[in-house]
N, C-alpha and C. Protein backbone atom coordinates (compact mmCIF):
# COMPACT_ATOMS: atom_id res chain seq x y z
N UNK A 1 0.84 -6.81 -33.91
CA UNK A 1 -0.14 -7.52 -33.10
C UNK A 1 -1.44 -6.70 -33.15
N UNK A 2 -2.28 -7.25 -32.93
CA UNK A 2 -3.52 -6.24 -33.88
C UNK A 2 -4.52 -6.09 -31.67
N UNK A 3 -5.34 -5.59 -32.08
CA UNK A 3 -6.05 -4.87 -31.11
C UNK A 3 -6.67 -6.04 -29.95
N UNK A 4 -7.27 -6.87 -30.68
CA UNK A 4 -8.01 -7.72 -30.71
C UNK A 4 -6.94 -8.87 -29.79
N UNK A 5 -5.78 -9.58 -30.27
CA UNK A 5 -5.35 -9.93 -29.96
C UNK A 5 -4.67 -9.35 -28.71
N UNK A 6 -3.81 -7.93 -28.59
CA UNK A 6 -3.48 -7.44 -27.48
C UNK A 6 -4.61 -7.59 -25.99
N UNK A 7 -6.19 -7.50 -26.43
CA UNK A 7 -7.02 -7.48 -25.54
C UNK A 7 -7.01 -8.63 -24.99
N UNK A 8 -7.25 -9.71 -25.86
CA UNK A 8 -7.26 -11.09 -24.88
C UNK A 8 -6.21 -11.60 -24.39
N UNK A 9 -4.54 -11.45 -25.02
CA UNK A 9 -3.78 -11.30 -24.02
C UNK A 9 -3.64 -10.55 -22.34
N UNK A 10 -4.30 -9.49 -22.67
CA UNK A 10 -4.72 -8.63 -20.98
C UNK A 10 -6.03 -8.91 -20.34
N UNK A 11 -7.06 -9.49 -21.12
CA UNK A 11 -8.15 -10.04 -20.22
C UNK A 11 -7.27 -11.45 -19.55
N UNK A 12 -6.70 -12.42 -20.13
CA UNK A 12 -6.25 -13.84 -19.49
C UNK A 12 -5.33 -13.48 -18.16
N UNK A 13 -4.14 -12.20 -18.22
CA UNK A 13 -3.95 -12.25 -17.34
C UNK A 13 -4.52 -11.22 -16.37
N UNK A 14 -5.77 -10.37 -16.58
CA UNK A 14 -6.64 -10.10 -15.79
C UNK A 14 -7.59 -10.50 -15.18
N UNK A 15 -7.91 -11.47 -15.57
CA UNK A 15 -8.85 -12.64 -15.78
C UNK A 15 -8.29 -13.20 -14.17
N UNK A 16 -7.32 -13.80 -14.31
CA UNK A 16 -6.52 -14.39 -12.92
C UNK A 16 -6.51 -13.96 -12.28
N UNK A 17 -5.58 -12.66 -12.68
CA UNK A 17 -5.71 -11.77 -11.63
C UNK A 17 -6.54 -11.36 -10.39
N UNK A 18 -7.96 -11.15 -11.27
CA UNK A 18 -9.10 -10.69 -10.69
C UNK A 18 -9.79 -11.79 -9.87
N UNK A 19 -9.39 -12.93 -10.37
CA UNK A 19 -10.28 -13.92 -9.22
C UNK A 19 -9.61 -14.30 -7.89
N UNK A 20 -8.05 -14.33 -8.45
CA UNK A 20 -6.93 -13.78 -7.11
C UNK A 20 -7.65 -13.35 -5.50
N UNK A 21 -7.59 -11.70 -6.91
CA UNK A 21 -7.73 -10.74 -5.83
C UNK A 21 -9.32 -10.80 -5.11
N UNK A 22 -10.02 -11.26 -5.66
CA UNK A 22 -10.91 -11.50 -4.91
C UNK A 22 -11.81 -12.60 -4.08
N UNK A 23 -10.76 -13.42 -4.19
CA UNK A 23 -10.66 -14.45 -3.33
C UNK A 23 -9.81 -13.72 -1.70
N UNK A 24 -8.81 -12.89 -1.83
CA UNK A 24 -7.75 -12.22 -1.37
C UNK A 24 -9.30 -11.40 -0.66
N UNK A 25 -9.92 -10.67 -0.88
CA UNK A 25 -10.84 -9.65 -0.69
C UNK A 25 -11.90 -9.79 0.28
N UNK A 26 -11.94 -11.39 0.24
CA UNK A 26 -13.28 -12.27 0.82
C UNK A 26 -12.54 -12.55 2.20
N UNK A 27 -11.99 -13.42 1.94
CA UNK A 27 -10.67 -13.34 2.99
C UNK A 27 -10.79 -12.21 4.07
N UNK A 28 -10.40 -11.58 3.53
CA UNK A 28 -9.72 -10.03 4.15
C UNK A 28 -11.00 -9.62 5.04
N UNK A 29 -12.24 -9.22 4.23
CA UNK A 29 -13.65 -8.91 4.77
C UNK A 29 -14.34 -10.18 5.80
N UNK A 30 -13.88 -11.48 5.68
CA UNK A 30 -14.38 -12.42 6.58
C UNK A 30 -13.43 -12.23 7.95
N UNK A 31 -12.30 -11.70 7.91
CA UNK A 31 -10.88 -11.75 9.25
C UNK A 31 -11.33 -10.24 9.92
N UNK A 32 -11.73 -9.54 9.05
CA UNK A 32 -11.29 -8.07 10.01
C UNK A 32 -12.74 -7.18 9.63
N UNK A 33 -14.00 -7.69 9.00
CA UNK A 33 -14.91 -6.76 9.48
C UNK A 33 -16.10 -7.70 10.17
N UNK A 34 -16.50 -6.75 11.16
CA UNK A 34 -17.14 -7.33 12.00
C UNK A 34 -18.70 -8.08 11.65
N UNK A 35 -19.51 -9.00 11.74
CA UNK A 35 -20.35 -9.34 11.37
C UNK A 35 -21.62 -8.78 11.12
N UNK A 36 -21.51 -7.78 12.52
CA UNK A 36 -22.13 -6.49 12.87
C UNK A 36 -22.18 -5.54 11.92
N UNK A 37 -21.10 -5.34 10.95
CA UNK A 37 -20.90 -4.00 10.66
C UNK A 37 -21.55 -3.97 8.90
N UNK A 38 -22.29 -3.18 8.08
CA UNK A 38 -22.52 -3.06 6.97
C UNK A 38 -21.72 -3.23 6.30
N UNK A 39 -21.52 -3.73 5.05
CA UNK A 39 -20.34 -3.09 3.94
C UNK A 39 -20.82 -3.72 2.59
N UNK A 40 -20.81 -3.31 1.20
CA UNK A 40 -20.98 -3.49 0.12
C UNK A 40 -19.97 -3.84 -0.69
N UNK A 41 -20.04 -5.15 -1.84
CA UNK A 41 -18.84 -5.15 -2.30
C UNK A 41 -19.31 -4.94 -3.87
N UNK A 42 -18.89 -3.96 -4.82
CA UNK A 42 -19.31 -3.30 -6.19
C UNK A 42 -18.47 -3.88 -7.47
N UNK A 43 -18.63 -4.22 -7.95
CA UNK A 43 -18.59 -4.93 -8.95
C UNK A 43 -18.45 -4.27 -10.36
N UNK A 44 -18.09 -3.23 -11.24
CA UNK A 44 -18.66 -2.50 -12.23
C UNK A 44 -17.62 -2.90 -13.36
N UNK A 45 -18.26 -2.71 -14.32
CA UNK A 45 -17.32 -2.91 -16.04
C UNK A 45 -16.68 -1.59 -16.00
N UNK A 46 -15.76 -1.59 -16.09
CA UNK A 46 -14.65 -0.34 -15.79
C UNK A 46 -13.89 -0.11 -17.25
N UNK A 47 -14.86 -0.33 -18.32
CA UNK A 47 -13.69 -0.51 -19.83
C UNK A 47 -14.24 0.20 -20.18
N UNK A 48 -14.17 1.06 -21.57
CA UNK A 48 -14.23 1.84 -22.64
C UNK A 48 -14.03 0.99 -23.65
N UNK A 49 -15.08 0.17 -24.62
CA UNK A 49 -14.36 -0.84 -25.49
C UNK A 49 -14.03 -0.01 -26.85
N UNK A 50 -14.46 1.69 -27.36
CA UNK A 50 -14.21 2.26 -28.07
C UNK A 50 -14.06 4.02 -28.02
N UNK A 51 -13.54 4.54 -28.81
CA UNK A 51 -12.84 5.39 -28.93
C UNK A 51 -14.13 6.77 -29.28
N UNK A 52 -14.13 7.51 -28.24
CA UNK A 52 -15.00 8.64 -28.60
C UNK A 52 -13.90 10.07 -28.27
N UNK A 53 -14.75 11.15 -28.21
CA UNK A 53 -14.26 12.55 -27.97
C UNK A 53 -14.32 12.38 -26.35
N UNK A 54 -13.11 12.93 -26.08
CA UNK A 54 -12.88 12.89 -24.33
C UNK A 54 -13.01 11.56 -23.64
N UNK A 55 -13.39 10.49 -23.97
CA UNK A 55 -13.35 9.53 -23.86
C UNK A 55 -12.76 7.95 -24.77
N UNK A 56 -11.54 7.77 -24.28
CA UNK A 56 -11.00 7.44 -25.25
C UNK A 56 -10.54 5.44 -24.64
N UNK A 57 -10.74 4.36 -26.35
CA UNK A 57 -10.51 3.22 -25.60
C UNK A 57 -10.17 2.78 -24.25
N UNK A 58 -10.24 2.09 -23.64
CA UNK A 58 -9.61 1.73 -22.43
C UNK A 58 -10.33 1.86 -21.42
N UNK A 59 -9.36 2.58 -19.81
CA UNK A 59 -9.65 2.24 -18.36
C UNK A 59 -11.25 3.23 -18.53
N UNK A 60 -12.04 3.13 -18.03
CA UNK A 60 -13.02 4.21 -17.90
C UNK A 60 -14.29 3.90 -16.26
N UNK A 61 -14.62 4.86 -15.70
CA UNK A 61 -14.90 4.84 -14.50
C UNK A 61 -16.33 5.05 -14.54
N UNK A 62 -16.82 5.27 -15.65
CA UNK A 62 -18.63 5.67 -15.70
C UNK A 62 -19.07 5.22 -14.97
N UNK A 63 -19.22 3.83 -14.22
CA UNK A 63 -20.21 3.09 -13.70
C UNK A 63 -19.87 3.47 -11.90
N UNK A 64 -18.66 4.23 -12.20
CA UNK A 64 -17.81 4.71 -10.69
C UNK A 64 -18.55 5.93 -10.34
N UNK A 65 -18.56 6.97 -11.10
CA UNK A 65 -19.04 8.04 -10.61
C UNK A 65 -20.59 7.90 -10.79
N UNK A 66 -21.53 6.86 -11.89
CA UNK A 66 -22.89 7.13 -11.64
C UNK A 66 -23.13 6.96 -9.94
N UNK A 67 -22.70 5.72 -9.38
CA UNK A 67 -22.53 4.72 -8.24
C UNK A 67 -22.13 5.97 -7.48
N UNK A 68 -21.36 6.96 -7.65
CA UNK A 68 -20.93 7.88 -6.30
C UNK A 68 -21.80 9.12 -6.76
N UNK A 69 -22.89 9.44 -7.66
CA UNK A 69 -23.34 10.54 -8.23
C UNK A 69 -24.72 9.84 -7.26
N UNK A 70 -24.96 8.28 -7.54
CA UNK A 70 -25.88 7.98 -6.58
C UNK A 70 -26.06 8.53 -5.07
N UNK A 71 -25.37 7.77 -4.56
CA UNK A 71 -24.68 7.79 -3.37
C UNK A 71 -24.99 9.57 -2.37
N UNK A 72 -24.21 10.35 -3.46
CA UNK A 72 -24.36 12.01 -2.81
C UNK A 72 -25.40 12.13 -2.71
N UNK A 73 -26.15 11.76 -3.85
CA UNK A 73 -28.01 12.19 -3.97
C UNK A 73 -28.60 11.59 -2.67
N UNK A 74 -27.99 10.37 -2.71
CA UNK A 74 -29.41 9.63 -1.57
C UNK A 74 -28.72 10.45 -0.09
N UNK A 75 -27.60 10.30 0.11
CA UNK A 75 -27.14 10.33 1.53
C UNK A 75 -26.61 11.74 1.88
N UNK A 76 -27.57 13.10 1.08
CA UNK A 76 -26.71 13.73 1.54
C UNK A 76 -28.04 14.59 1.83
């Protein structure tokens, strides 16, 4: 089964998945946080679509730590 194919087999059922869960998410944030209260919901491409040194195909968090590299800077 070649690469290509394995991927869009795991986007379709991530694909679902993900609208699931965030239907599940909306939900959750409309029942139990207060209207009052701030909160942000983040969104980021979390893939690696290729293969480097130390960074290799797949799960990858870059857009996680710029977003929390932000974050320290402004609020600290």
């Amino acid at each position: 089964m070649s690469l290509v194919l394995k991927l869009l087999i795991l986007w379709e059922g991530f694909h679902l998945d993900t609208l699931r869960n965030q239907s599940t998410a909306a939900l959750y944030l409309e029942r139990f946080v207060p209207e009052s209260q701030n909160w942000m919901h983040l969104d980021t491409y979390a893939w690696n679509d290729g293969d480097r040194p130390g960074h290799p195909r797949g799960g990858e968090a870059q857009g996680l730590r710029a977003f929390f590299k932000f974050l320290s800077t402004r609020y600290s």
